[in-house]
C-alpha atoms as a PDB file:
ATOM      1  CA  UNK A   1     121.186 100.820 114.052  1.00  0.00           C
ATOM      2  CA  UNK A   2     120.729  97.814 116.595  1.00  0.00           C
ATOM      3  CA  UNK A   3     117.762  96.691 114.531  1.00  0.00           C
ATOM      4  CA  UNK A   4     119.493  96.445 111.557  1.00  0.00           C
ATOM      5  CA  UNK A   5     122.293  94.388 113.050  1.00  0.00           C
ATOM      6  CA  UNK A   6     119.188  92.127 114.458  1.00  0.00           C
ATOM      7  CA  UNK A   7     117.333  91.823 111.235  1.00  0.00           C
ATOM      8  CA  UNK A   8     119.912  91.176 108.402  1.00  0.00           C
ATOM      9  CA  UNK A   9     121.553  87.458 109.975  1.00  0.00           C
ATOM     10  CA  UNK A  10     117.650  86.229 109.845  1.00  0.00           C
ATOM     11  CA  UNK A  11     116.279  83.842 108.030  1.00  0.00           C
ATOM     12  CA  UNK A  12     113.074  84.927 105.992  1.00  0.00           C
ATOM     13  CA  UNK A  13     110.676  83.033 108.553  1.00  0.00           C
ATOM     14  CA  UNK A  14     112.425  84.786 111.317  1.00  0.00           C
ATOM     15  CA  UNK A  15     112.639  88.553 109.290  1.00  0.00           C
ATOM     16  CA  UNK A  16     108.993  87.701 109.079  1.00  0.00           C
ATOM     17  CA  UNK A  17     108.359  87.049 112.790  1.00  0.00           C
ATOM     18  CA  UNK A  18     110.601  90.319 113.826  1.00  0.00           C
ATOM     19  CA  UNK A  19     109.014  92.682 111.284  1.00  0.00           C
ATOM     20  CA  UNK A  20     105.077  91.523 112.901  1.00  0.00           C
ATOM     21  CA  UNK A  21     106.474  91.930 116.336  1.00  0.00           C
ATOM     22  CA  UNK A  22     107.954  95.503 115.406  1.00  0.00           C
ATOM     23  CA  UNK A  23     104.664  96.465 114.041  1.00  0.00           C
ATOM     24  CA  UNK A  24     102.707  95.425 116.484  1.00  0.00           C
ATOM     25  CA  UNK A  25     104.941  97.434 118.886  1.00  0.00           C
ATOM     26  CA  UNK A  26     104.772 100.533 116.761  1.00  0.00           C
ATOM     27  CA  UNK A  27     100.756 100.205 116.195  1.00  0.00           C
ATOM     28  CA  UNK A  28     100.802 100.560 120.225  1.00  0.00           C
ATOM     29  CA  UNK A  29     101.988 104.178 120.299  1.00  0.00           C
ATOM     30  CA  UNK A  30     103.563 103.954 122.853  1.00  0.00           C
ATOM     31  CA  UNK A  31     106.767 104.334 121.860  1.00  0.00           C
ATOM     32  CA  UNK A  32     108.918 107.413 122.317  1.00  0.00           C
ATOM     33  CA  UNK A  33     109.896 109.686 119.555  1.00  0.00           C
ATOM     34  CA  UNK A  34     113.184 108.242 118.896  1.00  0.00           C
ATOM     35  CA  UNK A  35     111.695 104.549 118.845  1.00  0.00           C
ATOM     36  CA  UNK A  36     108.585 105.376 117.185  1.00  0.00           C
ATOM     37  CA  UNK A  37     111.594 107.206 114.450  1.00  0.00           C
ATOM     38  CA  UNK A  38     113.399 103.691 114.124  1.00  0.00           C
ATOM     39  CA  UNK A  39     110.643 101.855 114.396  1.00  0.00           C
ATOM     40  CA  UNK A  40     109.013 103.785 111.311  1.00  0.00           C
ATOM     41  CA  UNK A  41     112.285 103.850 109.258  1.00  0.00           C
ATOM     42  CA  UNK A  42     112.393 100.108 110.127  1.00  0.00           C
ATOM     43  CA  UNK A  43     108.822  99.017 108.843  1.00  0.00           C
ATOM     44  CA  UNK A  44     109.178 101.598 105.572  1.00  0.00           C
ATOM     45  CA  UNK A  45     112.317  99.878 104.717  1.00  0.00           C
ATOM     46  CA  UNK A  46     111.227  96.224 105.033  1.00  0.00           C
ATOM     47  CA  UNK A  47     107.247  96.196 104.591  1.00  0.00           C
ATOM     48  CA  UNK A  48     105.736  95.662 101.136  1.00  0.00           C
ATOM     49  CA  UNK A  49     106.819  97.830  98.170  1.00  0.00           C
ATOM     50  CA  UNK A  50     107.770 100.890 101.079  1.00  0.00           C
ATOM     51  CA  UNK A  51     103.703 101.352 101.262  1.00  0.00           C
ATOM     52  CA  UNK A  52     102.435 103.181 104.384  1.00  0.00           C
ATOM     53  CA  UNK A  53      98.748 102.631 104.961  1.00  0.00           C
ATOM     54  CA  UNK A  54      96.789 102.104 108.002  1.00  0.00           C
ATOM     55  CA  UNK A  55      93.612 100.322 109.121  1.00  0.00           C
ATOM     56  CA  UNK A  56      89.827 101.593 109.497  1.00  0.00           C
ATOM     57  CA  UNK A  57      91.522 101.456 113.474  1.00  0.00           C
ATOM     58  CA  UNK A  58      94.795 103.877 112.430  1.00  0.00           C
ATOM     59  CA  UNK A  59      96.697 100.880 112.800  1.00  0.00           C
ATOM     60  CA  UNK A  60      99.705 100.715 110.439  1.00  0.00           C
ATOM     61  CA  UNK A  61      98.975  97.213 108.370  1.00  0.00           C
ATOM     62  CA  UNK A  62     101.124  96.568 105.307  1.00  0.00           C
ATOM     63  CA  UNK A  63     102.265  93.229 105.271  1.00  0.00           C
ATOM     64  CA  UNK A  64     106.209  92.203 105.648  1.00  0.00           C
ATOM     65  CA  UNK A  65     108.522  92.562 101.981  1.00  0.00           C
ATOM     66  CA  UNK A  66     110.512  90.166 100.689  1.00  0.00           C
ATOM     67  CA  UNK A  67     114.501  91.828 100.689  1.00  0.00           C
ATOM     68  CA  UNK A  68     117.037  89.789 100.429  1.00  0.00           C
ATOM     69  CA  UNK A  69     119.678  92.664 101.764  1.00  0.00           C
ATOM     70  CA  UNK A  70     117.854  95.760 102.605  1.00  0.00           C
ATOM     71  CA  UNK A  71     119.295  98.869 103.317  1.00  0.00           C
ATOM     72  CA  UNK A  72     117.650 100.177 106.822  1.00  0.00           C
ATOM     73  CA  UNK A  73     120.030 102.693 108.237  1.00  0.00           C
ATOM     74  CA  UNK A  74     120.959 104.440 105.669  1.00  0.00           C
ATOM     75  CA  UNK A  75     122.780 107.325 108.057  1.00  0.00           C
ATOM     76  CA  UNK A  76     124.001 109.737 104.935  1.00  0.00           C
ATOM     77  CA  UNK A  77     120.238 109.735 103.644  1.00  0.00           C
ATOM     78  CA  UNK A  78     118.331 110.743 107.155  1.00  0.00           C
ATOM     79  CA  UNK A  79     121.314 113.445 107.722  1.00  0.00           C
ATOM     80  CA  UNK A  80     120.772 114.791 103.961  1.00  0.00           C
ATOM     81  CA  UNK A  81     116.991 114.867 104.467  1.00  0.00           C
ATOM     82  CA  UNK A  82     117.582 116.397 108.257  1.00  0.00           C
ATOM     83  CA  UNK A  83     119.149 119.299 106.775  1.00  0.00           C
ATOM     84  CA  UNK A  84     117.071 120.121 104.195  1.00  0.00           C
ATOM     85  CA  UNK A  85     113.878 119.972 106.690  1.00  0.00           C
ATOM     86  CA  UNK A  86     115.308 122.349 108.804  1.00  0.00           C
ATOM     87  CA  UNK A  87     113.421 125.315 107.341  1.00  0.00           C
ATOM     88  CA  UNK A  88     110.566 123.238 106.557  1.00  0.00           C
ATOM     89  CA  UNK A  89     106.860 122.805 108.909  1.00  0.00           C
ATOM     90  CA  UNK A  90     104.772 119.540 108.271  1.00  0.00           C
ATOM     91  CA  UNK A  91     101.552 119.628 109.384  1.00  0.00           C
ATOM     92  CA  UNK A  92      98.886 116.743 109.202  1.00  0.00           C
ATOM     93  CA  UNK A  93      94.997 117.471 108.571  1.00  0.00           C
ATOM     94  CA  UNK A  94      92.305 118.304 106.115  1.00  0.00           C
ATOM     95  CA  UNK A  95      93.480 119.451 102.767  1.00  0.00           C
ATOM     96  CA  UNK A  96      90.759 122.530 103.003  1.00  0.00           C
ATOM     97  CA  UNK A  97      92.464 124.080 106.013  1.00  0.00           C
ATOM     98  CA  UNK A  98      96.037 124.723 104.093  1.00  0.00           C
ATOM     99  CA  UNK A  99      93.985 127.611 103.247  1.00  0.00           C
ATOM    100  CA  UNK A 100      94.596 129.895 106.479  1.00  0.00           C
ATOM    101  CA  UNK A 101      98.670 128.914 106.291  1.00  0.00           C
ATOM    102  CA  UNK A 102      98.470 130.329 102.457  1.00  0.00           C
ATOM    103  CA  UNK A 103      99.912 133.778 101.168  1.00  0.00           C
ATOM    104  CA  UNK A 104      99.911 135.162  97.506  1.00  0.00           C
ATOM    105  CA  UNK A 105     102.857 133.375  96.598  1.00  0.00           C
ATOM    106  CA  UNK A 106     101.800 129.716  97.770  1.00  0.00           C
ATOM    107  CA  UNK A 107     101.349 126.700  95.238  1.00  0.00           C
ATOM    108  CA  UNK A 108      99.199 124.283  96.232  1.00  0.00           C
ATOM    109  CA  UNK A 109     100.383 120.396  95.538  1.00  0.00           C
ATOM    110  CA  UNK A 110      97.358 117.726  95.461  1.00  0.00           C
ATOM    111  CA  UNK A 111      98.431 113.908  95.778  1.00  0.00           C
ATOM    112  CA  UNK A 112      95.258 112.483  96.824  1.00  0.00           C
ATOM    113  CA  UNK A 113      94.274 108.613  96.769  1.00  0.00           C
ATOM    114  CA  UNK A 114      93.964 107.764  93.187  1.00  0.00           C
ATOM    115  CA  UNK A 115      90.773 106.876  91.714  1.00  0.00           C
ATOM    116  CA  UNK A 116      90.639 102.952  91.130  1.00  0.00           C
ATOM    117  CA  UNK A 117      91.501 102.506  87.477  1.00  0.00           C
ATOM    118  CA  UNK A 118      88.804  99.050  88.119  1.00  0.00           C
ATOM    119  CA  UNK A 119      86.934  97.321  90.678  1.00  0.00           C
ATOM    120  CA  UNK A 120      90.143  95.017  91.954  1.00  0.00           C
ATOM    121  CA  UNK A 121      92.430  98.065  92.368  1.00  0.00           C
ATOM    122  CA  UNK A 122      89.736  99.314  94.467  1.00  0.00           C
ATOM    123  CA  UNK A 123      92.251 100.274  97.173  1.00  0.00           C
ATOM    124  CA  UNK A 124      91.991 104.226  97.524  1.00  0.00           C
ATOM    125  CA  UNK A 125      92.449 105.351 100.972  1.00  0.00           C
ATOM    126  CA  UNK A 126      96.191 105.254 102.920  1.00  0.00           C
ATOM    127  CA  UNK A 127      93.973 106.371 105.965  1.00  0.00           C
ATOM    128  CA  UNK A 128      91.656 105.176 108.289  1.00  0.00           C
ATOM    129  CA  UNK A 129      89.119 107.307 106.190  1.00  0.00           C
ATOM    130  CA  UNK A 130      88.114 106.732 102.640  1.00  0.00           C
ATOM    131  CA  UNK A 131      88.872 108.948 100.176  1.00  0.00           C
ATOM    132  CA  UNK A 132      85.795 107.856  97.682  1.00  0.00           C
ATOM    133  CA  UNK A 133      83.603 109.986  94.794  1.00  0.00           C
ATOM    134  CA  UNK A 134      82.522 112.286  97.565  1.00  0.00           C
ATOM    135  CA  UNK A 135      85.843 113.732  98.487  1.00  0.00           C
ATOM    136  CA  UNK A 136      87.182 113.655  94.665  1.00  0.00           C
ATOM    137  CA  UNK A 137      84.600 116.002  94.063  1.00  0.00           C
ATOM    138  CA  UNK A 138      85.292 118.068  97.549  1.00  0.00           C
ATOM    139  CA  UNK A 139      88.871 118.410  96.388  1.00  0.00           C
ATOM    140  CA  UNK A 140      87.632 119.815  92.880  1.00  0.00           C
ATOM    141  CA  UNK A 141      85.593 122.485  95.103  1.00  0.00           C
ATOM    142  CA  UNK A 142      88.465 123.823  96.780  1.00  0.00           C
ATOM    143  CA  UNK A 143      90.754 124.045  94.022  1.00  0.00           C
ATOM    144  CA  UNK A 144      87.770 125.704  92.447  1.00  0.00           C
ATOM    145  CA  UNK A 145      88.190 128.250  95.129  1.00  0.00           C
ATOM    146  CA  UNK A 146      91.893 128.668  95.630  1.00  0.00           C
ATOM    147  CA  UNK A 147      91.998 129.428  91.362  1.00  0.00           C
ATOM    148  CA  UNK A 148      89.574 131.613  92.152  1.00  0.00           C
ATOM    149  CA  UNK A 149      91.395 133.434  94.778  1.00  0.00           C
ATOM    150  CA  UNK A 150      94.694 133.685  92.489  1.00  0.00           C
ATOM    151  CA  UNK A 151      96.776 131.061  93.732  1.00  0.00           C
ATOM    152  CA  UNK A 152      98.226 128.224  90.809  1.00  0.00           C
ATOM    153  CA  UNK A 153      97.725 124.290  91.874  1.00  0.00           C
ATOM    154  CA  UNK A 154      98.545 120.875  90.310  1.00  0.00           C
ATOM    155  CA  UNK A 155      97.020 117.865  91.029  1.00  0.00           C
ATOM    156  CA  UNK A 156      97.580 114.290  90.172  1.00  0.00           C
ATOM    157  CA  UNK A 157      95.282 111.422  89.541  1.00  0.00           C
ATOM    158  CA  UNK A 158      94.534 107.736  87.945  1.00  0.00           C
ATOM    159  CA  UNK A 159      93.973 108.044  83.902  1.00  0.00           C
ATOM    160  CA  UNK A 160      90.711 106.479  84.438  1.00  0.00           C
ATOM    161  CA  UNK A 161      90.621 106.239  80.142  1.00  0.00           C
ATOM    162  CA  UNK A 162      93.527 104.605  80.380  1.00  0.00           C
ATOM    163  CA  UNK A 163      90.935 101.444  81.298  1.00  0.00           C
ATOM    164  CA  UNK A 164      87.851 102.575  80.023  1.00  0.00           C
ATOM    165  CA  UNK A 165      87.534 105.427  76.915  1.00  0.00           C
ATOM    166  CA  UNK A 166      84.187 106.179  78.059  1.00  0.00           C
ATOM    167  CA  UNK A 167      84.836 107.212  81.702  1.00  0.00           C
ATOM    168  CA  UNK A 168      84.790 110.656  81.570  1.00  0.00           C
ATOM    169  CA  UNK A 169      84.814 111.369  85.688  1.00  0.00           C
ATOM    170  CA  UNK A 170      87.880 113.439  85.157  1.00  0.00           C
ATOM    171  CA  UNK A 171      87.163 115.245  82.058  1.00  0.00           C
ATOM    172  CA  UNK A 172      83.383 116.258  83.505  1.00  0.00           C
ATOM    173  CA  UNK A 173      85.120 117.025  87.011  1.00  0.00           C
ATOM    174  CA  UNK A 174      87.825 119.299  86.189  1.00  0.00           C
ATOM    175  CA  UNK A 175      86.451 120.708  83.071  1.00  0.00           C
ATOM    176  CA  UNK A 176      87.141 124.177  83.783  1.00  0.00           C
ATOM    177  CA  UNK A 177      91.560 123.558  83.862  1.00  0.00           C
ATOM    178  CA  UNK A 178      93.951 121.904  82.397  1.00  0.00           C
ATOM    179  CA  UNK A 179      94.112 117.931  82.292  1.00  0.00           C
ATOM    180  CA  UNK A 180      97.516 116.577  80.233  1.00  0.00           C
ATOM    181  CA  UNK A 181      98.470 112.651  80.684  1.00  0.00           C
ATOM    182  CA  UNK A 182     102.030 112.394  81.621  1.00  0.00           C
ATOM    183  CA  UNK A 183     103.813 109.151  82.232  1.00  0.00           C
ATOM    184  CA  UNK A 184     104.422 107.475  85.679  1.00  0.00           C
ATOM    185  CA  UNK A 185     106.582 104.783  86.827  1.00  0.00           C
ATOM    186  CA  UNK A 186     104.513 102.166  89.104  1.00  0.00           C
ATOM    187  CA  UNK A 187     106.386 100.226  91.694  1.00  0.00           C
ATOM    188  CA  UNK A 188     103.814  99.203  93.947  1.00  0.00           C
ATOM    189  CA  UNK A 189     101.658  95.996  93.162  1.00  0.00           C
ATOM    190  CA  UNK A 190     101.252  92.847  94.035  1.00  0.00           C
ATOM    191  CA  UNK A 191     101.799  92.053  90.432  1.00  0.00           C
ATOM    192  CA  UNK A 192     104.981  92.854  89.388  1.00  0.00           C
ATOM    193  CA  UNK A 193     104.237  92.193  85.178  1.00  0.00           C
ATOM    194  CA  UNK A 194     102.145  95.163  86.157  1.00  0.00           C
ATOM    195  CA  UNK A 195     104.634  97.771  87.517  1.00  0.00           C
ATOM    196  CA  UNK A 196     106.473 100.049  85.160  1.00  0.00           C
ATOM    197  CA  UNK A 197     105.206 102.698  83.154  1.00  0.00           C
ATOM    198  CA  UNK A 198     101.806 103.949  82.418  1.00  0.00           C
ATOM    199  CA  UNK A 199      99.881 106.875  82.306  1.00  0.00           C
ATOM    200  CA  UNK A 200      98.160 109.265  84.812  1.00  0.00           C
ATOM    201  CA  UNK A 201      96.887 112.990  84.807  1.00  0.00           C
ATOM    202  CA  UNK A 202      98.046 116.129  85.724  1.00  0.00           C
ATOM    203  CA  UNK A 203      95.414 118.621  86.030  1.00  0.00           C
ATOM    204  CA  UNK A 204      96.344 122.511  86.573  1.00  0.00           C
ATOM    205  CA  UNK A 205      95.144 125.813  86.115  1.00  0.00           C
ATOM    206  CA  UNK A 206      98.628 126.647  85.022  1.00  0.00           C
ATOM    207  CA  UNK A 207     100.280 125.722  81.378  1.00  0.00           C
ATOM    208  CA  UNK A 208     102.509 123.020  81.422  1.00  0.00           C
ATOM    209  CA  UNK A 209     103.897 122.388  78.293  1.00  0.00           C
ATOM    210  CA  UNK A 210     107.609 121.924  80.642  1.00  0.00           C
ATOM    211  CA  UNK A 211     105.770 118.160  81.186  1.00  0.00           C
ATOM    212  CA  UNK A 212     106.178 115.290  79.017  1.00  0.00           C
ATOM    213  CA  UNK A 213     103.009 114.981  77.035  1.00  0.00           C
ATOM    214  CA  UNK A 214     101.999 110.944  77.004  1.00  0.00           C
ATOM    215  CA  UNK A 215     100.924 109.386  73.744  1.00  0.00           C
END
């Protein structure tokens, strides 16, 4: 990749310089699909922590990472994850209309923006729009509904306890299924005494013993 071979011999001022000038390029979109492809693999690979998150404007805005050899084309990864793809149809929109693209034998994965375990981890939206209360409690209505129609789901979220014992938005919420803590590996904060392990939920109408209970 000729932006690889342009990045690496840089000093970190000048990485710094190239990765805001390949951002702003990208946040443009004008690029075609095979730019806007490097461009994104580019960014992902030398940005902060791999974070993708965009603006109130849809403007991608994650500030540059500090790598001191970073791996950008990695060729046998793309063709690996090419293949397997092959079969498989993304689509981008509003969780609530997966519904019409469902049959009896779909399983319905929820990662939405987790819950701020306090006030400065308030970050909680990788979109333009926020994903607050409101739309925690939207997402609870439609699994409501697909349970309700037969199909199994699992989501994810913060272990609000974790933080505060008394904070019972999860345990009110969701208090019809399944909530189990599991253990999570962090990677992305600006803190990094605070990455590792810690705790989150998994909440299901299914059983899932199969998951590592956490302690």
């Amino acid at each position: 990749m000729l932006i690889q071979k342009e990045y690496l011999p840089l000093n970190e001022e000048e990485r710094k310089e190239y990765y805001l000038k390949k951002r702003a390029l990208f946040n443009t979109k004008a690029l075609n699909e095979i730019e806007n492809t490097s461009f994104f693999i580019f960014l992902n690979r030398t940005c902060f922590n791999g974070l993708y998150r965009v603006n109130s404007k849809g403007l991608f805005n994650v500030p540059f990472g500090r790598y001191i050899n970073p791996k950008i084309c990695d060729s046998e990864t793309i063709f690996a994850d090419s293949k397997l793809l092959q079969k498989v149809k993304i689509l981008t929109g509003d969780f609530e209309k997966t519904l019409k693209y469902a049959d009896r034998n779909s399983f319905f994965y929820f990662d939405p923006p987790y819950k701020p375990l306090n006030r400065t981890s308030s970050f909680n939206s990788y979109a333009k729009e926020e994903f607050n209360d409101r739309e925690q409690i939207r997402l609870r209505n439609f699994c409501k509904k697909i349970d309700l129609m037969g199909h199994e789901f699992v989501l994810s979220n913060s272990d609000l306890k974790s933080k505060n014992p008394n904070d019972d938005f999860f345990d009110n919420l969701y208090q019809d299924f399944n909530i189990k803590k599991v253990f999570a590996t962090r990677m992305v904060n600006a803190n990094a005494n605070k990455r590792g392990k810690l705790t989150e939920l998994l909440i299901t109408n299914k059983h899932i013993k199969k998951f590592e209970y956490a302690k």
